[in-house]
N, C-alpha and C. Protein backbone atom coordinates (compact mmCIF):
# COMPACT_ATOMS: atom_id res chain seq x y z
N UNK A 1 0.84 -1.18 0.00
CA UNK A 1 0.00 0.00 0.00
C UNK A 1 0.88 1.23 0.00
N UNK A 2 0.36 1.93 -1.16
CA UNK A 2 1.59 3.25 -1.12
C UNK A 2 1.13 4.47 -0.07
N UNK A 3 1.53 4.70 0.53
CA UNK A 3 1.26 6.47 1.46
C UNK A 3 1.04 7.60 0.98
N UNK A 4 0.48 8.40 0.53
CA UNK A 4 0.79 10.06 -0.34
C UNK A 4 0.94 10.96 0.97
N UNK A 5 2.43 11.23 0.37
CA UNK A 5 2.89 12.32 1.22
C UNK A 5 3.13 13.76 1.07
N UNK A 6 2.88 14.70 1.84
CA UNK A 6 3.40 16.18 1.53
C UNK A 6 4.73 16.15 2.23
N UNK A 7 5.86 16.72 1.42
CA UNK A 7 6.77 16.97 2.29
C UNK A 7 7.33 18.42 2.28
N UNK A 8 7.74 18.78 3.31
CA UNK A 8 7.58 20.42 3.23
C UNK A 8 9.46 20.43 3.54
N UNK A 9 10.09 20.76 2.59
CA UNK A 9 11.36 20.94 2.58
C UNK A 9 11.98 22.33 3.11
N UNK A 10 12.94 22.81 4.00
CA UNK A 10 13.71 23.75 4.22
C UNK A 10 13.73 24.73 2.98
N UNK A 11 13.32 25.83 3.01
CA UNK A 11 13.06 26.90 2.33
C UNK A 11 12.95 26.29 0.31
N UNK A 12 11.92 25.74 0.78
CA UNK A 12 11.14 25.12 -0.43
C UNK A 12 10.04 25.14 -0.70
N UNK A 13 8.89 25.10 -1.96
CA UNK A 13 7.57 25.38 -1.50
C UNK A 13 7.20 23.02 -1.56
N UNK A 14 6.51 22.81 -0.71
CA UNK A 14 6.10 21.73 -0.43
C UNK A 14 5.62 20.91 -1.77
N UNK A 15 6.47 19.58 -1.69
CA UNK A 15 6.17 18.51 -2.51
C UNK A 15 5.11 17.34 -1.98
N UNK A 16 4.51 16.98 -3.36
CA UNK A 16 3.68 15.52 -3.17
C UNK A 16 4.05 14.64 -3.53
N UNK A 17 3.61 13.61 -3.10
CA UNK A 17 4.87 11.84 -3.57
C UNK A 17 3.98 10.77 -3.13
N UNK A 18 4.19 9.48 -2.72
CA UNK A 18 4.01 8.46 -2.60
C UNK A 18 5.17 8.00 -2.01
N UNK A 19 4.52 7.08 -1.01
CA UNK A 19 5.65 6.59 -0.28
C UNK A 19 5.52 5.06 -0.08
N UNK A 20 6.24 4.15 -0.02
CA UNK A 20 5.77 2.03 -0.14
C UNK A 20 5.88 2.16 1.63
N UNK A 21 6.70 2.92 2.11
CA UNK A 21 6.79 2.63 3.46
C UNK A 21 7.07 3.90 3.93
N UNK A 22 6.42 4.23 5.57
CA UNK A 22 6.91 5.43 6.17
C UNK A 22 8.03 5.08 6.95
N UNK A 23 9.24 5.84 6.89
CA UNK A 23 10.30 6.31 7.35
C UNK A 23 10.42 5.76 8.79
N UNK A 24 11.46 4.82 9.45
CA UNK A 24 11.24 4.74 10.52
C UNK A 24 12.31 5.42 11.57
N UNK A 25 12.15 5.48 12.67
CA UNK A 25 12.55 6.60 13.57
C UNK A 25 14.29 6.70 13.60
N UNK A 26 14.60 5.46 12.97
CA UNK A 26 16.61 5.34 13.14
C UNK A 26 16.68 6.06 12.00
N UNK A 27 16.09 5.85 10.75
CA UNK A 27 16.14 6.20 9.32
C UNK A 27 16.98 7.84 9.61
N UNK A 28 18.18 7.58 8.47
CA UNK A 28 18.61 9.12 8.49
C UNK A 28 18.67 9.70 7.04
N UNK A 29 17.43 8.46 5.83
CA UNK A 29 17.01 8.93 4.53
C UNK A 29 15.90 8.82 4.31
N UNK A 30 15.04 9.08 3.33
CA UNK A 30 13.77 8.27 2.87
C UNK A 30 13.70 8.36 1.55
N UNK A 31 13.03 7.27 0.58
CA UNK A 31 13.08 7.51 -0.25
C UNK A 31 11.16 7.93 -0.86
N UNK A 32 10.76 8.66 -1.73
CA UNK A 32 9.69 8.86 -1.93
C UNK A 32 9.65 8.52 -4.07
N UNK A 33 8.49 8.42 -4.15
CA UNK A 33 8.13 8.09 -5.47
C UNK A 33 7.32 8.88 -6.32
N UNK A 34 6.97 9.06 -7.56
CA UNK A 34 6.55 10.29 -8.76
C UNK A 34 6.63 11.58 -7.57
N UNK A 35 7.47 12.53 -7.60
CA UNK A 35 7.41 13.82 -7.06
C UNK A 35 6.79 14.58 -7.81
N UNK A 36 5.92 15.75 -6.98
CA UNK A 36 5.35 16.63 -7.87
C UNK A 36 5.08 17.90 -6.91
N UNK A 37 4.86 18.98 -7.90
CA UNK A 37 4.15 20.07 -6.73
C UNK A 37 2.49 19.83 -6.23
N UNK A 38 2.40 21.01 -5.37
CA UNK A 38 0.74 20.04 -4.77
C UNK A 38 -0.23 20.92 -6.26
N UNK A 39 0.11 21.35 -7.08
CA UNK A 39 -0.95 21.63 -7.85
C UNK A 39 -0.55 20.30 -9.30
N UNK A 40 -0.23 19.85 -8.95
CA UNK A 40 0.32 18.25 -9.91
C UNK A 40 1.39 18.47 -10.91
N UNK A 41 1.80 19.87 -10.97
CA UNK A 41 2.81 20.45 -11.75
C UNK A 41 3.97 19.84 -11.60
N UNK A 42 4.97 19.81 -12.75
CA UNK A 42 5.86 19.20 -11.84
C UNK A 42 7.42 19.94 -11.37
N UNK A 43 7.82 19.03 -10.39
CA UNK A 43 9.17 20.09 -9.62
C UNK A 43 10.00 20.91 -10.68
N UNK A 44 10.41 22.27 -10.43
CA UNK A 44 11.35 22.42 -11.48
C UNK A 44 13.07 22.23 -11.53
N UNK A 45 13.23 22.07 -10.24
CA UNK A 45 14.43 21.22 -10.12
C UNK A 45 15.02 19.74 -10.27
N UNK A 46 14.02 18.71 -10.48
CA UNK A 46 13.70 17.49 -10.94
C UNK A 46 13.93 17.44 -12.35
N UNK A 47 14.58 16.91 -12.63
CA UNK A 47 14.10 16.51 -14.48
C UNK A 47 13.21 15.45 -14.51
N UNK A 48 12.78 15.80 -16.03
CA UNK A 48 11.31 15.28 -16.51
C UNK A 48 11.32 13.58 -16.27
N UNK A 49 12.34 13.15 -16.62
CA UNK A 49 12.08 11.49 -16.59
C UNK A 49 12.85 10.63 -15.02
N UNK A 50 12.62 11.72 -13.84
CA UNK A 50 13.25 11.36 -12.17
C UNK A 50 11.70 10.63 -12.31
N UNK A 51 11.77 9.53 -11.62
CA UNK A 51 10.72 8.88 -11.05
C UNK A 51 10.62 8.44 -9.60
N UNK A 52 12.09 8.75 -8.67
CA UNK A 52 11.81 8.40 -7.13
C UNK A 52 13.04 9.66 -7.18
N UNK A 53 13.09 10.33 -5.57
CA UNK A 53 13.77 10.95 -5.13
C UNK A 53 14.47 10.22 -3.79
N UNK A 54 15.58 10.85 -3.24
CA UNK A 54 15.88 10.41 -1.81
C UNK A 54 16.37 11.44 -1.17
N UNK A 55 15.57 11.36 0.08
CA UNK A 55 16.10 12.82 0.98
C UNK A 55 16.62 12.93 2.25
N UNK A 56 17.35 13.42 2.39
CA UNK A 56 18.27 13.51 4.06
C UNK A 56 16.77 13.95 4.77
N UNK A 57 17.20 13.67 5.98
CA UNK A 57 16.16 14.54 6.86
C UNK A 57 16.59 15.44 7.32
N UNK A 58 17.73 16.32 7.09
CA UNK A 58 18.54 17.72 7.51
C UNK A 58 17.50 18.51 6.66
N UNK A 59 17.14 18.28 5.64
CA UNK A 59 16.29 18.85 4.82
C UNK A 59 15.00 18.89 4.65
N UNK A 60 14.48 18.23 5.73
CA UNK A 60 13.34 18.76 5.58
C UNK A 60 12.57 18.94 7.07
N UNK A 61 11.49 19.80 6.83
CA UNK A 61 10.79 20.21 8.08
C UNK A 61 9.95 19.54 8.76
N UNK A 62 9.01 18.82 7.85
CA UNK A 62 8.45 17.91 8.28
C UNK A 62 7.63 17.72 7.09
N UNK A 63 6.87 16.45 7.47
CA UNK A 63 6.15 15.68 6.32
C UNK A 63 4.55 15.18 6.59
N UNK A 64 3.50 15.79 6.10
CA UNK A 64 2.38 15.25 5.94
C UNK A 64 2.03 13.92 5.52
N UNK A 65 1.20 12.84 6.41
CA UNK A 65 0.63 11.91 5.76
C UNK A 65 -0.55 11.38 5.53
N UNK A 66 -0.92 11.83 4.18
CA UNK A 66 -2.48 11.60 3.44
C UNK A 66 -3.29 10.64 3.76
N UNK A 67 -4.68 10.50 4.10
CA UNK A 67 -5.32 9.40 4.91
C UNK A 67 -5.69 8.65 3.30
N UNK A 68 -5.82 7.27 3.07
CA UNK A 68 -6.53 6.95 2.11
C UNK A 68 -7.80 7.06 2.04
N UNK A 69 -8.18 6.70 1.10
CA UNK A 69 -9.58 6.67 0.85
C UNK A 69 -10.50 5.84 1.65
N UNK A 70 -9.61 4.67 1.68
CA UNK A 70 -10.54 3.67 2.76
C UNK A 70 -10.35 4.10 4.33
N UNK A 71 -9.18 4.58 4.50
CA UNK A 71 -9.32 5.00 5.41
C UNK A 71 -10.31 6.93 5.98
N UNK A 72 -10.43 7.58 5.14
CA UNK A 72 -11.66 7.95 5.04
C UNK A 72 -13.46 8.01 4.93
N UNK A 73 -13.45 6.44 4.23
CA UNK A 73 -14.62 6.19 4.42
C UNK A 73 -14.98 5.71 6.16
N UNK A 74 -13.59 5.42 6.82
CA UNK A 74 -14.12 4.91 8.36
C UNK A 74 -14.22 5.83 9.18
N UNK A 75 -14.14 7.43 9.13
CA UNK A 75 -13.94 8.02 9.84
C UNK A 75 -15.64 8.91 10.02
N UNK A 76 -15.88 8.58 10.88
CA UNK A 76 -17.59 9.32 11.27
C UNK A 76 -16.68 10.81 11.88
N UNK A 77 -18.05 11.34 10.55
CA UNK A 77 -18.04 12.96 10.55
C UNK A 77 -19.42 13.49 11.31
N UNK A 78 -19.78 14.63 12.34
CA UNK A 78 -20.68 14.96 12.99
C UNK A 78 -21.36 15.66 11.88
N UNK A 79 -22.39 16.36 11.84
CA UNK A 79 -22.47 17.63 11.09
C UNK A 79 -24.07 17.95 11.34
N UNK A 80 -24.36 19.49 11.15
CA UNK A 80 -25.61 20.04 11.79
C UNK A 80 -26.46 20.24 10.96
N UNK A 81 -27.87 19.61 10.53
CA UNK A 81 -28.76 20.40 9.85
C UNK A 81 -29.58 21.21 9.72
């Protein structure tokens, strides 16, 4: 199951990716998969045919992780009519 991640890099504007596994706490890399900006554009520091990146964690600030879909359908929402 892949992860979609935001990762918000040190004076960068924030990337989207896919991830096979999240990063575990010894990890001092990660690697992520199709990079893109969050409007699906793609990076302009990347060239066109990069298909995974790998990143120190000196570099980045921190990282969002996207709920799936299934895991959205389990989540009870309140709401007022």
């Amino acid at each position: 199951m892949a992860f979609t991640v935001i990762i918000h890099l040190a004076n960068e504007d924030p990337l989207v990716a896919e991830m096979e596994e999240l990063p575990n706490p010894g990890d001092t890399n990660f690697r992520c998969i199709n990079p893109r900006r969050k409007d699906g554009k793609p990076v302009l520091y990347v060239d066109q045919g990069c298909t995974s990146l790998i990143f120190s964690w000196n570099r980045v600030s921190f990282m969002e992780v996207m709920g799936s879909e299934e895991e959205e359908k389990k989540v009870v929402e309140f709401f007022r009519e």
